[in-house]
Protein backbone atom coordinates (compact mmCIF):
# COMPACT_ATOMS: atom_id res chain seq x y z
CA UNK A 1 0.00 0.00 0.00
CA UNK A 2 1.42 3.15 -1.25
CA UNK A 3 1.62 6.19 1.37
CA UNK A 4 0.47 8.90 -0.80
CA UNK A 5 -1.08 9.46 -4.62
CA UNK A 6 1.28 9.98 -7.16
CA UNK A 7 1.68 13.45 -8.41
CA UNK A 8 3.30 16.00 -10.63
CA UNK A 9 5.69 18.53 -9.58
CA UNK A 10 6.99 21.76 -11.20
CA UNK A 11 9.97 23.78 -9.79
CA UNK A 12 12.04 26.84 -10.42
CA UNK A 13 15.61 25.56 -10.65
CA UNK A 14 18.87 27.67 -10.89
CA UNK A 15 18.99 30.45 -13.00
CA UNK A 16 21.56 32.88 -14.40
CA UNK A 17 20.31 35.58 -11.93
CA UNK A 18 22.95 36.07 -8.90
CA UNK A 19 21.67 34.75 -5.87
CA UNK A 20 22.78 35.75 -2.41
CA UNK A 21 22.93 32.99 -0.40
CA UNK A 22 22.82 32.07 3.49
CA UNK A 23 25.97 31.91 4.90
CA UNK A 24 27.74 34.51 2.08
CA UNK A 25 28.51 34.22 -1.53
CA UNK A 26 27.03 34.84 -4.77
CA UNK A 27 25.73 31.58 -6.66
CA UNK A 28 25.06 31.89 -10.31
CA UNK A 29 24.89 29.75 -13.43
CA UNK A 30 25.77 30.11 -17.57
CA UNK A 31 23.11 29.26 -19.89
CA UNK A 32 25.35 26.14 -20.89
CA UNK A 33 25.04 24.76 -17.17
CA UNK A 34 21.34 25.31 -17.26
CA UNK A 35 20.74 23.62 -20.37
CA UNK A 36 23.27 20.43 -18.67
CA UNK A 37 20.49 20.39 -15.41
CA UNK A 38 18.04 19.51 -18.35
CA UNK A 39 19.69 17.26 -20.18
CA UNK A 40 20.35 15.39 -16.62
CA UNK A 41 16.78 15.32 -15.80
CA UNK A 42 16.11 13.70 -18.99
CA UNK A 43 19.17 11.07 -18.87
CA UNK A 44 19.45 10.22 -15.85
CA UNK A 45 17.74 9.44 -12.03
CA UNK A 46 17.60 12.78 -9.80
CA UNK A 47 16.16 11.93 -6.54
CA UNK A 48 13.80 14.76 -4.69
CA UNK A 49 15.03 14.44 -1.18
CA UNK A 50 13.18 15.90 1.75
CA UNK A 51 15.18 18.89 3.78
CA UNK A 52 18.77 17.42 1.63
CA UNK A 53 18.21 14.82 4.28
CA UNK A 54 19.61 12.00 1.59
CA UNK A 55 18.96 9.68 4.49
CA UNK A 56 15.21 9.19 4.14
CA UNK A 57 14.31 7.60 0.44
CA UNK A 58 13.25 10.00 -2.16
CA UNK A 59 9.93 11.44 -2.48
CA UNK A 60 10.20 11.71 -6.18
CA UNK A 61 12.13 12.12 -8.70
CA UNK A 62 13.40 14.77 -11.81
CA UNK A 63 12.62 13.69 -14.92
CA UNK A 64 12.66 16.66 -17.45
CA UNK A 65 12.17 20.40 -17.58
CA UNK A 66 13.28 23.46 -19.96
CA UNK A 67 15.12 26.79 -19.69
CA UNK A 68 13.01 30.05 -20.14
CA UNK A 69 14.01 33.30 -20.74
CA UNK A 70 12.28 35.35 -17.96
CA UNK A 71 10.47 38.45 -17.97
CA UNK A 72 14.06 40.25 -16.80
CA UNK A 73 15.87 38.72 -19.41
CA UNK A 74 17.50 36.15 -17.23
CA UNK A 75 17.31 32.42 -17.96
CA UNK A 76 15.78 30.15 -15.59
CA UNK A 77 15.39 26.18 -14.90
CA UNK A 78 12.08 24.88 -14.64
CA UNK A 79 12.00 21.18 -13.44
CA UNK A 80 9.28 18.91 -13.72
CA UNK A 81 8.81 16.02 -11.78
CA UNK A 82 6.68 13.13 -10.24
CA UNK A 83 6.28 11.95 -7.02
CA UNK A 84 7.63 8.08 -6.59
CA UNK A 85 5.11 5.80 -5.36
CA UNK A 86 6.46 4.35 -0.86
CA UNK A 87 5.88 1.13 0.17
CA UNK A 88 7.04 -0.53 3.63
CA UNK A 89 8.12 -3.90 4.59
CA UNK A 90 5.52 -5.59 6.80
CA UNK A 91 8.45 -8.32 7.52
CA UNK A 92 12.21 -8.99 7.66
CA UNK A 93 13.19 -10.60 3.99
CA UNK A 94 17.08 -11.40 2.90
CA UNK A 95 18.63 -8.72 1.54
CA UNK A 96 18.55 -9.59 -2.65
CA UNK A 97 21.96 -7.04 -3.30
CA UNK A 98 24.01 -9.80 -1.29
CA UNK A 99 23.40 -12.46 -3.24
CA UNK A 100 25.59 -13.41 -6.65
CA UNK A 101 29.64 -14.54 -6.75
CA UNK A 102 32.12 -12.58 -5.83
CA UNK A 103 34.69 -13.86 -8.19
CA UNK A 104 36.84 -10.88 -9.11
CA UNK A 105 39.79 -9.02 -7.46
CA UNK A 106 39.22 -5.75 -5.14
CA UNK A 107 41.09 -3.29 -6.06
CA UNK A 108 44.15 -2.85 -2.69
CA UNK A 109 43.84 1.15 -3.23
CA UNK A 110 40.80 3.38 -3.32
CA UNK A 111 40.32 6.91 -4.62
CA UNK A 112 37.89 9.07 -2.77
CA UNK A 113 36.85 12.62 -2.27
CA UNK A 114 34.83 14.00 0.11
CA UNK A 115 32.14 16.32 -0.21
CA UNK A 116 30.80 18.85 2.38
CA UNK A 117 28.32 21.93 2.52
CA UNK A 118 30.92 24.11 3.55
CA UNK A 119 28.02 27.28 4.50
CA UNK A 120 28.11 25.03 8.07
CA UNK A 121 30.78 27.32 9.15
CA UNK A 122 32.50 30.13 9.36
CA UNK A 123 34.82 31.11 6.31
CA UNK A 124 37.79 30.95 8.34
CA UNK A 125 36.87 28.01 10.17
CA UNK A 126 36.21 26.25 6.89
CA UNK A 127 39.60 27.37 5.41
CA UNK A 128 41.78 25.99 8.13
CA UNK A 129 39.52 22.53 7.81
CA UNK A 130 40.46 22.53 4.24
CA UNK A 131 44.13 22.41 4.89
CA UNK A 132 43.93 19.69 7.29
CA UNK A 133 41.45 17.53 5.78
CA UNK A 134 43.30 14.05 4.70
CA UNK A 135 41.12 13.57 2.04
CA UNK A 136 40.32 15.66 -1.30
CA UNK A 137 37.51 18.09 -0.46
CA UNK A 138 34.56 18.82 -3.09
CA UNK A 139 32.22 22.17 -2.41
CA UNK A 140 28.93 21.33 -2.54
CA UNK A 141 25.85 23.70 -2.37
CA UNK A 142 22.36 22.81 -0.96
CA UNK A 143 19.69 25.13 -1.17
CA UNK A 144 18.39 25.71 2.44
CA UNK A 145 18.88 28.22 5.23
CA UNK A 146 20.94 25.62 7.16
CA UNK A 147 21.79 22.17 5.58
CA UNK A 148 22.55 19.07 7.83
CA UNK A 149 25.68 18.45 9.15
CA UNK A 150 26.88 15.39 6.46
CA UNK A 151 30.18 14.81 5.74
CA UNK A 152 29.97 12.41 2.69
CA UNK A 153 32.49 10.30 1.20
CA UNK A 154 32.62 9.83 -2.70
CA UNK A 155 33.74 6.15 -4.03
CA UNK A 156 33.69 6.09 -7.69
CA UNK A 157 33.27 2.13 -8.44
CA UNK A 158 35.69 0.71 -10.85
CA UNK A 159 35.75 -2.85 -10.00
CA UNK A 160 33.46 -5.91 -10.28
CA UNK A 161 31.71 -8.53 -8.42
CA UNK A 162 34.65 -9.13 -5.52
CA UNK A 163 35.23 -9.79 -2.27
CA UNK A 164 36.74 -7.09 -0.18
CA UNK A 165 38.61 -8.89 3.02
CA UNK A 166 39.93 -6.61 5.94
CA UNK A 167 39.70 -3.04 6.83
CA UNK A 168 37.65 -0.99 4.75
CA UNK A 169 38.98 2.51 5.85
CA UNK A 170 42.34 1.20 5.19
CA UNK A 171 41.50 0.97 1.55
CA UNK A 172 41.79 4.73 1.47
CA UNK A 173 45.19 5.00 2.45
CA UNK A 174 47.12 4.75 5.97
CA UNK A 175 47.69 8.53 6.51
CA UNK A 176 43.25 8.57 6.01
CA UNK A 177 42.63 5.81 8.24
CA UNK A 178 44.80 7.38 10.85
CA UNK A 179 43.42 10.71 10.48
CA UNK A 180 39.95 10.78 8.81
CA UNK A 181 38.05 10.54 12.29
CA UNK A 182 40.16 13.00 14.46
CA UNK A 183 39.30 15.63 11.95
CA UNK A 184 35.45 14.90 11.86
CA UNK A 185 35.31 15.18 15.17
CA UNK A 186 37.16 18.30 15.82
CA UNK A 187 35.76 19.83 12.82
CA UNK A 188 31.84 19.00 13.83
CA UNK A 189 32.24 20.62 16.73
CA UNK A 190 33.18 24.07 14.86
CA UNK A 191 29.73 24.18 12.77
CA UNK A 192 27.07 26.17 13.32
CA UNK A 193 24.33 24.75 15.91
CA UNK A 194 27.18 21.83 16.71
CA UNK A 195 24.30 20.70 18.95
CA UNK A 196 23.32 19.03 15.67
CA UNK A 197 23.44 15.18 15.36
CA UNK A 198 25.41 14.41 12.11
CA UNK A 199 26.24 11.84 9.43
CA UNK A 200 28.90 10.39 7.58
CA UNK A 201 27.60 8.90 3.93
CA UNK A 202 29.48 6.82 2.10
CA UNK A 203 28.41 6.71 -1.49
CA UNK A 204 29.47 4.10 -4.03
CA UNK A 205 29.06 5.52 -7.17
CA UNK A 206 28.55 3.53 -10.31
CA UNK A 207 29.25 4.60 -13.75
CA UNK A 208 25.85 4.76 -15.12
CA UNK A 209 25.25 7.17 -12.11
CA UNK A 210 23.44 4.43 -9.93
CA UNK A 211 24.83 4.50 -6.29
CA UNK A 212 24.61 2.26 -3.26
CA UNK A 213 24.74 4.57 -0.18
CA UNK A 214 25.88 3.95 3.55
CA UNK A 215 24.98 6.18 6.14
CA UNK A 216 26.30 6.52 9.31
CA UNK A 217 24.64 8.66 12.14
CA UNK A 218 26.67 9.99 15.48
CA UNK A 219 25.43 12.22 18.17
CA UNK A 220 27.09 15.70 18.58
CA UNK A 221 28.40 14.63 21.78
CA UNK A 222 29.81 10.99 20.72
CA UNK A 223 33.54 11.61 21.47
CA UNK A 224 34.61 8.10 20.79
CA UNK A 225 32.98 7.64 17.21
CA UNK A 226 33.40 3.86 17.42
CA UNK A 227 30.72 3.22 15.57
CA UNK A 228 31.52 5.41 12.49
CA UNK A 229 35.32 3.54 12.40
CA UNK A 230 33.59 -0.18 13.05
CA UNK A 231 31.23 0.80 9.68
CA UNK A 232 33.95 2.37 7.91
CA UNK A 233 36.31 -0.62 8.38
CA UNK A 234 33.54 -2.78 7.51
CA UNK A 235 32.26 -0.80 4.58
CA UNK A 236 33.41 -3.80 1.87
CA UNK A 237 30.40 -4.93 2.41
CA UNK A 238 28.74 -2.14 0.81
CA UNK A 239 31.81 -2.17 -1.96
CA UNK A 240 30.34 -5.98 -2.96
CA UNK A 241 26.98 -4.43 -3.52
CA UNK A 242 28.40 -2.04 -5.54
CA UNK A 243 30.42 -4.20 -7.57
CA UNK A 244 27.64 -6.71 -8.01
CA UNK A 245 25.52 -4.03 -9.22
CA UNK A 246 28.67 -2.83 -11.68
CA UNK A 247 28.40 -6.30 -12.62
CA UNK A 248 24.39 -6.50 -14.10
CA UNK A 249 23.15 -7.63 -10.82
CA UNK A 250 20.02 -5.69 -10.06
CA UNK A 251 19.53 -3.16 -12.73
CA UNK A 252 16.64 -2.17 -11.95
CA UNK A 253 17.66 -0.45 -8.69
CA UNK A 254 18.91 3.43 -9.73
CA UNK A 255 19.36 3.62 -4.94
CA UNK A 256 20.28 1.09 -2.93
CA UNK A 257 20.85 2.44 1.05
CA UNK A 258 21.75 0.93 4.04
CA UNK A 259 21.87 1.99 7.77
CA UNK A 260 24.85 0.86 10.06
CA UNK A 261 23.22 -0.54 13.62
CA UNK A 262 26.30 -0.35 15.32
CA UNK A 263 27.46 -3.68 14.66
CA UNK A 264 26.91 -4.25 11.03
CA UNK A 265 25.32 -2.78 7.70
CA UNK A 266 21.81 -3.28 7.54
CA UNK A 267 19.43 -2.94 4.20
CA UNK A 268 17.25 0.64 5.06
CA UNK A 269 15.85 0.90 1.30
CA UNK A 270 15.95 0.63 -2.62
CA UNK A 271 14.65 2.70 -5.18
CA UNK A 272 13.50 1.35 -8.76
CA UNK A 273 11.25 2.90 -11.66
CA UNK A 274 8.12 1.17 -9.36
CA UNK A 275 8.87 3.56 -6.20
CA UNK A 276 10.80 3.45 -2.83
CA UNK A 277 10.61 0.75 -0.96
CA UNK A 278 11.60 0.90 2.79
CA UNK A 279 12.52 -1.97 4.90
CA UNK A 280 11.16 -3.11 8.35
CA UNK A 281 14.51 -2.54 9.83
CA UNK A 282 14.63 0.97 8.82
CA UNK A 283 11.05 2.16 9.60
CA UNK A 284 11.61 0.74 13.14
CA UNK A 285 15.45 2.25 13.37
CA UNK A 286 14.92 5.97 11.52
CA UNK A 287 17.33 8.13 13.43
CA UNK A 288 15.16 10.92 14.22
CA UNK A 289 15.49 13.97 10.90
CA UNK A 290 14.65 16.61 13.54
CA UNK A 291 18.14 15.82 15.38
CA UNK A 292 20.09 16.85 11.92
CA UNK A 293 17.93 19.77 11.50
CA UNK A 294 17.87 21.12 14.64
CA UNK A 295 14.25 22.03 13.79
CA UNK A 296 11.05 20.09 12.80
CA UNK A 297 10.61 19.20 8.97
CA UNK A 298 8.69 21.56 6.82
């Protein structure tokens, strides 16, 4: 049973107008990057998240839209959209991403990137963070007053159906592995409202644009963050997905998303052309949104 009618949705997207947005800065785009948010609607999945909370399953999806030339003469987006029909698990089942052989050989080295809404913090704060960060930092702009506190990590999959044996996080290099933590923590404590629970999402990234996604919450005051290293150093597991997937398995899944209970990863939900479809583990286990807003959802 689905939890709401499916509908269409229409949306002004980026323009070429300069914006002012919170936090400082003047965002813009050329009429060549407007036309590329169109062609990416058409081409591709674009998930409608609630709040930029990429946590919680999409509520829709992008699927086309056009530039217009506005009354000022400025060109604008317009996006149009559907929403995607939500179903929930009544019962446990076994996870269908884990299954398949795992015949090929993981690659020993990883290269990742992270990516952060750097309007969290202060300028000079966010410079200094920059400089000490021991992985490759990506800008990345949300459009909201004040997005959550997510730190995620970018893993563009270039391997196959394989089994990854050992540490994860080690994967990324020793000087990360040694380091990566340390500087979440000190660095989540320098954003704005640091009373803010926050995230770390790891995102396997295919190369038809498909992703499998791991998210791992931690309370502002969690000091130790053994729970973010025991799912980072056990984060192969999402890796197999991903290579399964790489390898044909699944196709019809554009999402795949799981939740780390402490202990291991856990399926939270998929995404095909049908809808989203949440598991039982996840509706009973949603870390609360409000705790990475800092306010109720709109």
């Amino acid at each position: 049973m689905t939890d709401f009618e499916k509908s269409r949705i229409v949306a002004h997207g980026p323009s070429t107008r300069p914006v002012q947005i919170d936090g400082g800065g003047v965002v813009g785009f050329g009429p060549e990057a407007l036309h590329d948010v169109v062609r990416q609607a058409r081409e591709n999945f674009i998930a409608m998240n609630v709040e930029h909370l990429n946590m919680l399953p999409p509520i829709g999806r992008w699927s086309d839209g056009e530039v217009k030339t506005m009354d000022d003469g400025e060109q604008q987006v317009m996006l149009f959209g559907e929403t995607l029909d939500q179903f929930t698990a009544s019962a446990d089942f076994d996870d269908p991403f884990q299954s398949g052989d795992l015949g090929g050989e993981a690659p020993a080295r990883l290269e990742v990137k992270l990516q952060v809404e750097s309007r969290n913090f202060d300028p000079a704060v966010w410079a200094e963070a920059q400089a000490e960060c021991p992985l490759p930092i990506e800008p990345v702009h949300k459009w909201s007053s004040l997005p959550p506190i997510e730190w995620l990590i970018s893993v563009p999959v270039a391997w196959g159906a394989a089994k990854f044996l050992g540490s994860f996080l080690e994967r990324m290099g020793e000087a990360i592995a040694d380091g990566l933590l340390d500087w979440l923590k000190s660095t989540s404590r320098k954003a704005h409202e640091p009373g803010r629970d926050r995230y770390v999402t790891l995102s396997f990234d295919l190369p038809d644009r498909r992703a499998v996604y791991g998210f791992i919450p931690f309370a502002a005051d969690d000091e130790e963050l053994a729970a973010a290293r025991n799912a980072l150093d056990s984060a192969g597991t999402l890796a197999e997905v991903a290579g399964r997937m790489n390898d044909g398995v699944a196709t019809d899944a554009h999402l795949v998303a799981y939740l780390f209970d402490g202990t291991e990863w856990r399926l939270a939900w998929f995404v095909t052309d049908a809808g989203a479809f949440r598991t039982k583990y996840f509706t009973e286990n949603l870390p609360d949104p409000e705790k990475f807003l800092g306010r109720p959802l709109v």
